[in-house]
Structures are given as C-alpha cells and as structure tokens.
N, C-alpha and C. Protein backbone atom coordinates (compact mmCIF):
# COMPACT_ATOMS: atom_id res chain seq x y z
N UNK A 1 -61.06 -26.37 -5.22
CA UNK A 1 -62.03 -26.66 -4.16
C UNK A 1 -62.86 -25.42 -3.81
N UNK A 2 -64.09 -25.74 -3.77
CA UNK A 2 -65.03 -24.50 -3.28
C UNK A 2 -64.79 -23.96 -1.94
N UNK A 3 -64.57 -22.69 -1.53
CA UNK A 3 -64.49 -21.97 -0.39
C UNK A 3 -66.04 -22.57 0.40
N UNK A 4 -65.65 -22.57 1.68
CA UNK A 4 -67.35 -22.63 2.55
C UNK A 4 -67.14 -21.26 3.17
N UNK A 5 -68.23 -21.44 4.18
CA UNK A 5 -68.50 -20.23 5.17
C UNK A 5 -67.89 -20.01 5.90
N UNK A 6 -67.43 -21.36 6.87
CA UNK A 6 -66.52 -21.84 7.94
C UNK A 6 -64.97 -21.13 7.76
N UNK A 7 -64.46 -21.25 6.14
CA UNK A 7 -63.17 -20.51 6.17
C UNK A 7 -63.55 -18.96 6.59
N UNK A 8 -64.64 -18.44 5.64
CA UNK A 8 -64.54 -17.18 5.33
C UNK A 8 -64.94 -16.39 6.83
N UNK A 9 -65.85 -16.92 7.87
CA UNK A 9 -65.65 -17.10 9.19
C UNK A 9 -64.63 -16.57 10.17
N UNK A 10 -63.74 -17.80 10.05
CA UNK A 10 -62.84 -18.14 10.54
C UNK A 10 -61.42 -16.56 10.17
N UNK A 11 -61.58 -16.09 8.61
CA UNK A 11 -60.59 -15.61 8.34
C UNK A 11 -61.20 -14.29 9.10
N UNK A 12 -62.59 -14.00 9.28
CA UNK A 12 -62.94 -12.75 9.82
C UNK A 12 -62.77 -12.50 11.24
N UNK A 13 -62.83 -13.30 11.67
CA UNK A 13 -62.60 -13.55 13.30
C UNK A 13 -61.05 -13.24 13.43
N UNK A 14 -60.10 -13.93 12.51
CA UNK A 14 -58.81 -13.62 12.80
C UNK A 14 -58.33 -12.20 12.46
N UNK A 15 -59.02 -11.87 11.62
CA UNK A 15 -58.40 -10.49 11.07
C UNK A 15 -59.43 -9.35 12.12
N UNK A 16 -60.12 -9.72 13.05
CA UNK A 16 -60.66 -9.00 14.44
C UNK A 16 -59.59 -9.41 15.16
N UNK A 17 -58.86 -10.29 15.13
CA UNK A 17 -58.07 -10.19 16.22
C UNK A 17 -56.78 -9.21 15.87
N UNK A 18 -56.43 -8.84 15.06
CA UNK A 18 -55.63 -8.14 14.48
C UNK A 18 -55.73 -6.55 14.85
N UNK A 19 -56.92 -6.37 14.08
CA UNK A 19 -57.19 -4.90 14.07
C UNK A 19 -58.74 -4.54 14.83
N UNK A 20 -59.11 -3.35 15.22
CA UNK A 20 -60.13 -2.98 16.14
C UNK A 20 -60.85 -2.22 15.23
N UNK A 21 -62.13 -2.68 15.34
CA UNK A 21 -63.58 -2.19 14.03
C UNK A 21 -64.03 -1.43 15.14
N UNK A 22 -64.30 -0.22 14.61
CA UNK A 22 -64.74 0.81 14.51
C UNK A 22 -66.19 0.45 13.70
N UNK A 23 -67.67 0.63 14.40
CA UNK A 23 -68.52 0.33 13.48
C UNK A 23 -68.81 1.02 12.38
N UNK A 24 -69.35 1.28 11.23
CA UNK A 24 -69.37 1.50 9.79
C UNK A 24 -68.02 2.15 9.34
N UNK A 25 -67.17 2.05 10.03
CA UNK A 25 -65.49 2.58 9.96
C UNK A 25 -64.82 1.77 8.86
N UNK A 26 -65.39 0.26 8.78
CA UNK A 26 -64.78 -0.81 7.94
C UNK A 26 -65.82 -1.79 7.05
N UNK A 27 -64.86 -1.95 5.79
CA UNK A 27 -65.96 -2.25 4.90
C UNK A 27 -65.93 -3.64 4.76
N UNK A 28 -66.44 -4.59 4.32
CA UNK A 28 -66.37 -5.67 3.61
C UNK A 28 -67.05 -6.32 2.62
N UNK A 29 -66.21 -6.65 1.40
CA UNK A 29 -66.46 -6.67 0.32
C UNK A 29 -66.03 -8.03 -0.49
N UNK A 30 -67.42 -8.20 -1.32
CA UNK A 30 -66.76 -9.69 -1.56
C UNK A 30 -67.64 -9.66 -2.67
N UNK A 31 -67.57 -10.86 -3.44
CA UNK A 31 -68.62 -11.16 -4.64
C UNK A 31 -70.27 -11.95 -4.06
N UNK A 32 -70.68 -12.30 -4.39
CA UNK A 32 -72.02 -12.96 -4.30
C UNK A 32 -72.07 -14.16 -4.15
N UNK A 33 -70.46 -14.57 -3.71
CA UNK A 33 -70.92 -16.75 -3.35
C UNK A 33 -71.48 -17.03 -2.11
N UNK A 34 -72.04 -18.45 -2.15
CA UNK A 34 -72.91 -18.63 -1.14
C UNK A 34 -72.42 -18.62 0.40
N UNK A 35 -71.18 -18.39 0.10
CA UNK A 35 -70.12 -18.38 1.44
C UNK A 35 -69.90 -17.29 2.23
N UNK A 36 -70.46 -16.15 1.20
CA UNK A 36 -70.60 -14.75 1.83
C UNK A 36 -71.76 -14.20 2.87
N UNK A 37 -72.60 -14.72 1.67
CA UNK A 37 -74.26 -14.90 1.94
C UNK A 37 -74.82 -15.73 3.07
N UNK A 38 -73.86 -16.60 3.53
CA UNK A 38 -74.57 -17.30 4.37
C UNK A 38 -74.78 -16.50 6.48
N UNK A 39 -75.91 -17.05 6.50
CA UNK A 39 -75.97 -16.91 8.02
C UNK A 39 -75.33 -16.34 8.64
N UNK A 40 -74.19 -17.62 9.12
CA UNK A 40 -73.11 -17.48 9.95
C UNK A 40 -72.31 -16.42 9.88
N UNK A 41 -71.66 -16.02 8.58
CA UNK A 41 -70.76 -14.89 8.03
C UNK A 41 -71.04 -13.74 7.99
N UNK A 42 -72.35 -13.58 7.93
CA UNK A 42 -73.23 -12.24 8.05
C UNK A 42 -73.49 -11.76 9.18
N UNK A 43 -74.16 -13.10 10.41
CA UNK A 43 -73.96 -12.45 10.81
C UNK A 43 -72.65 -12.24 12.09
N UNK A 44 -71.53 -12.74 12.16
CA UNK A 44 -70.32 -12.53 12.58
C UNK A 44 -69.70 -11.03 12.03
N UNK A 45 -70.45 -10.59 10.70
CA UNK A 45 -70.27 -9.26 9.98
C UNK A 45 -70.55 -8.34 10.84
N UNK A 46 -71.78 -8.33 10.92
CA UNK A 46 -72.81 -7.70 11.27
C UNK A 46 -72.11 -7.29 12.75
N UNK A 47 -72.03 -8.32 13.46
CA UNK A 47 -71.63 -8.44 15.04
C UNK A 47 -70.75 -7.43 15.37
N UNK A 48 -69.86 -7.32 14.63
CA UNK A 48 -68.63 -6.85 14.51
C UNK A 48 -68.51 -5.78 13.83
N UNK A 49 -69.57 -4.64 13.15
CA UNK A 49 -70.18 -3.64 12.74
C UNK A 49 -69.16 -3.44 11.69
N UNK A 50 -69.08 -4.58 10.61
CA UNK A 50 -68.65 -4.08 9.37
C UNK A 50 -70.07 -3.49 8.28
N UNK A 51 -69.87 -3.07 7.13
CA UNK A 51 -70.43 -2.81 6.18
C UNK A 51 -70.49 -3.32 5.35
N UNK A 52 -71.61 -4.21 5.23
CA UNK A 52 -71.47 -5.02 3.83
C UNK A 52 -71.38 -4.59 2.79
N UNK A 53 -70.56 -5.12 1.89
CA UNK A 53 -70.74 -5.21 0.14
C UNK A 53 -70.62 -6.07 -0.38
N UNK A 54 -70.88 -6.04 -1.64
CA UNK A 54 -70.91 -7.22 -2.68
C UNK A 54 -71.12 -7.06 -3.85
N UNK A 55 -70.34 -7.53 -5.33
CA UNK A 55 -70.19 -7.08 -6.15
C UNK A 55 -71.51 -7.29 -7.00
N UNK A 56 -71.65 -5.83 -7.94
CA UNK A 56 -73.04 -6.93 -9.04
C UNK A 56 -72.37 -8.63 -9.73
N UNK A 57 -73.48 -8.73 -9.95
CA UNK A 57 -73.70 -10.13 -10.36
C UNK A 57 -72.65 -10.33 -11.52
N UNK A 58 -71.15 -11.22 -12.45
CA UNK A 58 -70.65 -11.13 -13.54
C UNK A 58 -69.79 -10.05 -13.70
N UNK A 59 -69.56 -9.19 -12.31
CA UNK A 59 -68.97 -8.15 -12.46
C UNK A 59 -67.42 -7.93 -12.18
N UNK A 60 -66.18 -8.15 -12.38
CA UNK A 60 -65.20 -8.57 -11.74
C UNK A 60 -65.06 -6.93 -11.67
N UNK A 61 -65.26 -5.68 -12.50
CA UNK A 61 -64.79 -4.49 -12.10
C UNK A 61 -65.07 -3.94 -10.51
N UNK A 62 -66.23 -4.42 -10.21
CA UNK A 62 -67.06 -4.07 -8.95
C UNK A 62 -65.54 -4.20 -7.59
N UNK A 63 -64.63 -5.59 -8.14
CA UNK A 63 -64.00 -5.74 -7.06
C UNK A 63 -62.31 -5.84 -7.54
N UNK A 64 -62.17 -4.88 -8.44
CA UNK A 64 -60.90 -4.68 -8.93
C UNK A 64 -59.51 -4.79 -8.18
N UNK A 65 -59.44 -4.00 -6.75
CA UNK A 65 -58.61 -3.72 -5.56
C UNK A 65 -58.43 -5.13 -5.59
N UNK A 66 -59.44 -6.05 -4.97
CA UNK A 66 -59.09 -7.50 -4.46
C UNK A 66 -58.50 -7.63 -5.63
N UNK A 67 -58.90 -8.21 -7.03
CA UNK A 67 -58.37 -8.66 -7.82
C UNK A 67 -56.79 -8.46 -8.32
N UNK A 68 -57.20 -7.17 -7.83
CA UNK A 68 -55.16 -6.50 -8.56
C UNK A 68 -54.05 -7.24 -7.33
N UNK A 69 -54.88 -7.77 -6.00
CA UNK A 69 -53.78 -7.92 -4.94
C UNK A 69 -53.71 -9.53 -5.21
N UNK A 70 -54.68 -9.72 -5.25
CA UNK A 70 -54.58 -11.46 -6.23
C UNK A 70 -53.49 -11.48 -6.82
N UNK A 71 -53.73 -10.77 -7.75
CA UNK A 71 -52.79 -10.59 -8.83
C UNK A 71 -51.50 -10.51 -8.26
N UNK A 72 -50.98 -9.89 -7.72
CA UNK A 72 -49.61 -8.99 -7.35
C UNK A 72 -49.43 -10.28 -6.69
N UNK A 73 -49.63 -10.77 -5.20
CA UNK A 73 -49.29 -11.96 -4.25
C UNK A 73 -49.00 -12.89 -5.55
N UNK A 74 -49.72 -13.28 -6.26
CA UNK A 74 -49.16 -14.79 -7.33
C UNK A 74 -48.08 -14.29 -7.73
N UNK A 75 -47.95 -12.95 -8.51
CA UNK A 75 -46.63 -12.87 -9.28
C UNK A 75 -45.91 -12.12 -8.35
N UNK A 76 -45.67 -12.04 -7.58
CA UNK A 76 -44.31 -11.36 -6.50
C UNK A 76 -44.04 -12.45 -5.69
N UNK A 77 -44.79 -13.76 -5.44
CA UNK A 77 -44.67 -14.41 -4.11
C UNK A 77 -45.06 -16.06 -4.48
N UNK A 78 -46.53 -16.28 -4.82
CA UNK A 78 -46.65 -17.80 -4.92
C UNK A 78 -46.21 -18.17 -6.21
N UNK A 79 -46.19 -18.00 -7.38
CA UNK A 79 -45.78 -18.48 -8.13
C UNK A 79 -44.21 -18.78 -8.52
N UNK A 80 -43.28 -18.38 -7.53
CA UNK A 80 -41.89 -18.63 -7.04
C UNK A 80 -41.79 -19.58 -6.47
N UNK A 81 -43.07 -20.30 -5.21
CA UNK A 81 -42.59 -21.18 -4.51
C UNK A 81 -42.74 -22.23 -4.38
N UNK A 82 -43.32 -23.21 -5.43
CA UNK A 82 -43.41 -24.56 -6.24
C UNK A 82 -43.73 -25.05 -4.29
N UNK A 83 -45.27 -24.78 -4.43
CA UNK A 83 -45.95 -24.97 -3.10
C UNK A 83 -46.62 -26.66 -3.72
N UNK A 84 -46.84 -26.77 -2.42
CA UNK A 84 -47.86 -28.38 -2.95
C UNK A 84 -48.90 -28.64 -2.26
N UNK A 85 -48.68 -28.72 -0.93
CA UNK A 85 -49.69 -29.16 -0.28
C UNK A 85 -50.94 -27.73 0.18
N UNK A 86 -51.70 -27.91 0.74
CA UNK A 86 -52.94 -26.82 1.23
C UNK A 86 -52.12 -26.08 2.04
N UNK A 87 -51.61 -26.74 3.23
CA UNK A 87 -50.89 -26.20 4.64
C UNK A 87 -49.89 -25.11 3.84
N UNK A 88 -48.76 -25.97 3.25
CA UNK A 88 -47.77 -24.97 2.55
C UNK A 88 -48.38 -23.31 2.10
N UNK A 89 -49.26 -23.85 1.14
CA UNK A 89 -50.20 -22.91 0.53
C UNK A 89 -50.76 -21.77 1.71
N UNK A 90 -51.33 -22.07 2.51
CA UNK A 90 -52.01 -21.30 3.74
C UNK A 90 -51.02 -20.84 4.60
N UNK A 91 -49.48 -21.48 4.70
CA UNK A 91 -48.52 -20.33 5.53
C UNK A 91 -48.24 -18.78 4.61
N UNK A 92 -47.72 -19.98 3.12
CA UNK A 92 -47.39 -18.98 2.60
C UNK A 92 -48.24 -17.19 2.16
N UNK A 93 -48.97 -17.81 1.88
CA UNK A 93 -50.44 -16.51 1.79
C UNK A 93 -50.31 -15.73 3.46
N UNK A 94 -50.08 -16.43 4.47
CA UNK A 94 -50.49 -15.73 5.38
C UNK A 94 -49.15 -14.72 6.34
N UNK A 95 -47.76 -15.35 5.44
CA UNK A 95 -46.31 -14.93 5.22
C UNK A 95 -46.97 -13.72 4.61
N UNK A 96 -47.58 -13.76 3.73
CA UNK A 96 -47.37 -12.50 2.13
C UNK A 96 -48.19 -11.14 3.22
N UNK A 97 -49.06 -11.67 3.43
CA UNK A 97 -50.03 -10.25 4.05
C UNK A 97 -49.48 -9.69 4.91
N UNK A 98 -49.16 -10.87 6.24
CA UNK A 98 -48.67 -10.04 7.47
C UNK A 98 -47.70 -9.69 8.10
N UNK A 99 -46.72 -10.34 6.76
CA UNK A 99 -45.16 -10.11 7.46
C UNK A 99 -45.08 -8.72 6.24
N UNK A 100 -44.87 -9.89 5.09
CA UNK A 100 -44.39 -9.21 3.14
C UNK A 100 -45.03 -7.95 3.27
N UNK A 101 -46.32 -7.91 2.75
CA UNK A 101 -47.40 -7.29 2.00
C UNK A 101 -47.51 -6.10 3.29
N UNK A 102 -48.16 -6.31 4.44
CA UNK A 102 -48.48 -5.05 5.60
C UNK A 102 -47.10 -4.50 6.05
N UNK A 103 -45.88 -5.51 6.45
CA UNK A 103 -44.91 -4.89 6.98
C UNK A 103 -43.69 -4.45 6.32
N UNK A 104 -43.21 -4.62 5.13
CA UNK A 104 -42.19 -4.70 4.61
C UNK A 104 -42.20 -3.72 3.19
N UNK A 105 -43.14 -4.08 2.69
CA UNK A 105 -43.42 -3.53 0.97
C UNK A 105 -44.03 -2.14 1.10
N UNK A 106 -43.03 -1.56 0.64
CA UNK A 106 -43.95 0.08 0.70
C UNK A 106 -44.68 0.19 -0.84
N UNK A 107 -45.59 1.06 -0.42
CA UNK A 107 -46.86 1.56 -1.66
C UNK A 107 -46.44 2.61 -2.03
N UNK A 108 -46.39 2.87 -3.44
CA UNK A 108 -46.54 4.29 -3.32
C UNK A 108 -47.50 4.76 -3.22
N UNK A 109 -48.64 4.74 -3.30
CA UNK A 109 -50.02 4.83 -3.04
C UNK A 109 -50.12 5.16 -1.47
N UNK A 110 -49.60 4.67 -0.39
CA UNK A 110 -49.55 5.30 0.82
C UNK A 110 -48.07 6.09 1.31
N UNK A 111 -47.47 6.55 -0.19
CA UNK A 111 -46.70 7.77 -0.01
C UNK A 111 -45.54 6.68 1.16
N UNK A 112 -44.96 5.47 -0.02
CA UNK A 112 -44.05 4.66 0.27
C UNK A 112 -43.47 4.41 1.41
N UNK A 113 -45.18 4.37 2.30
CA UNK A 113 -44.97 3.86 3.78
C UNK A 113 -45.59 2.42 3.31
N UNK A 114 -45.59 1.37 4.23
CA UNK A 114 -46.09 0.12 4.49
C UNK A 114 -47.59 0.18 4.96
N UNK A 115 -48.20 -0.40 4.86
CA UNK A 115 -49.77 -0.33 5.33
C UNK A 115 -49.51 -0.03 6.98
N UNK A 116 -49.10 -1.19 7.42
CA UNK A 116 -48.46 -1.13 8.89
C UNK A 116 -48.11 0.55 9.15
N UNK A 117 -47.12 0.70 8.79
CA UNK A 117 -46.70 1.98 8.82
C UNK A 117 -47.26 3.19 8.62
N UNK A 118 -48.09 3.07 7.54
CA UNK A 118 -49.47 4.61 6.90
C UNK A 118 -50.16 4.59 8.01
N UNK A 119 -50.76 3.09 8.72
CA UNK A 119 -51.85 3.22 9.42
C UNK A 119 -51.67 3.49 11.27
N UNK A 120 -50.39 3.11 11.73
CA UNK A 120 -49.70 3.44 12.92
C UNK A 120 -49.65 5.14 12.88
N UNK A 121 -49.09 5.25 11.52
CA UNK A 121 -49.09 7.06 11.26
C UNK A 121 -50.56 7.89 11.64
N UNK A 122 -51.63 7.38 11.24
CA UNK A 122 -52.63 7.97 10.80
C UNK A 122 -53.47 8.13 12.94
C-alpha cells in the first residue's frame, strides 16, 4: 500500500512529541515521494524548524542510514514475528524504536551506549 501524507504527518508530530527541535539542529530526510513533497508535511517541517532533505532522484545511496535500519529492524525483529494484520505490524515497529532500538540495544557507533543513553549523556 502506498504511504500518504497524513501518515508521514502524523509520524512527525509524534516524534515532536518525543523530542525538542532545536531549529536547523535537526534534519529530515527522505526520498522524493509525493508524501514528502506535499503541502501539509512541509509545511508541519518547516513549522517545526527541521531541515529538509531528499534524496537524488534513483538514488538509494543518498539514504543509506535509513536503509541499513530497515534492514536491521526486519532481520533482528519483524521477520521473527509472523505479524498479519496492519495494527500488529504498527505496534510492533513502534516496540522496535522506542523501547528495542532507542532503549535497550547498544551501538557501538555511540561507544555502546543506547541512543537514549548517548543522547541523555550529551
């Protein structure tokens, strides 16, 4: 199913409720679908003094980071949990980031603190 605006929206608003933007402090980055591009999303962006980006056109290198965490969430997490429905699907993803993925899983990349943890530090 095609993403709309309304999710991508919706997921930005929630992840403001989370954390506090700092204007050009935070980036956002996405490919070129019309869901990015649109109006509403831009400007809720904008509002909220992120920095747009967006990948060239055919380019999956442009947005590698997203892609590798794609990656990692399927094979550490959804592809274990013989999900079915959307709902299922949408706890579980939202299990992986803010419990799994930010609170629990250290990086070594942030010197095998937790995101949670690097960024409370910092």
């Amino acid at each position: 199913p095609q993403v709309d605006a309304t999710l991508v929206k919706e997921a930005v608003v929630e992840a403001l409720s989370w954390r506090s933007i700092t204007e050009g402090d935070s980036l956002f980055h996405s490919d070129q679908g019309a869901q990015y591009r649109s109006e509403d999303v831009l400007k809720t962006l904008n509002g909220a003094g992120f920095t747009i980006s967006m990948s060239r056109r055919g380019n999956c290198w442009d947005n590698a980071c997203a892609e590798s965490f794609f990656s990692l969430m399927k094979r550490e997490w959804l592809h274990h949990l013989g999900l079915v429905t959307r709902e299922e699907m949408k706890k579980a993803v939202k299990y992986y980031i803010e419990e799994y993925y930010d609170g629990v899983r250290a990086h070594e990349t942030l010197g095998g603190l937790t995101p949670r943890d690097y960024e409370l530090a910092a």
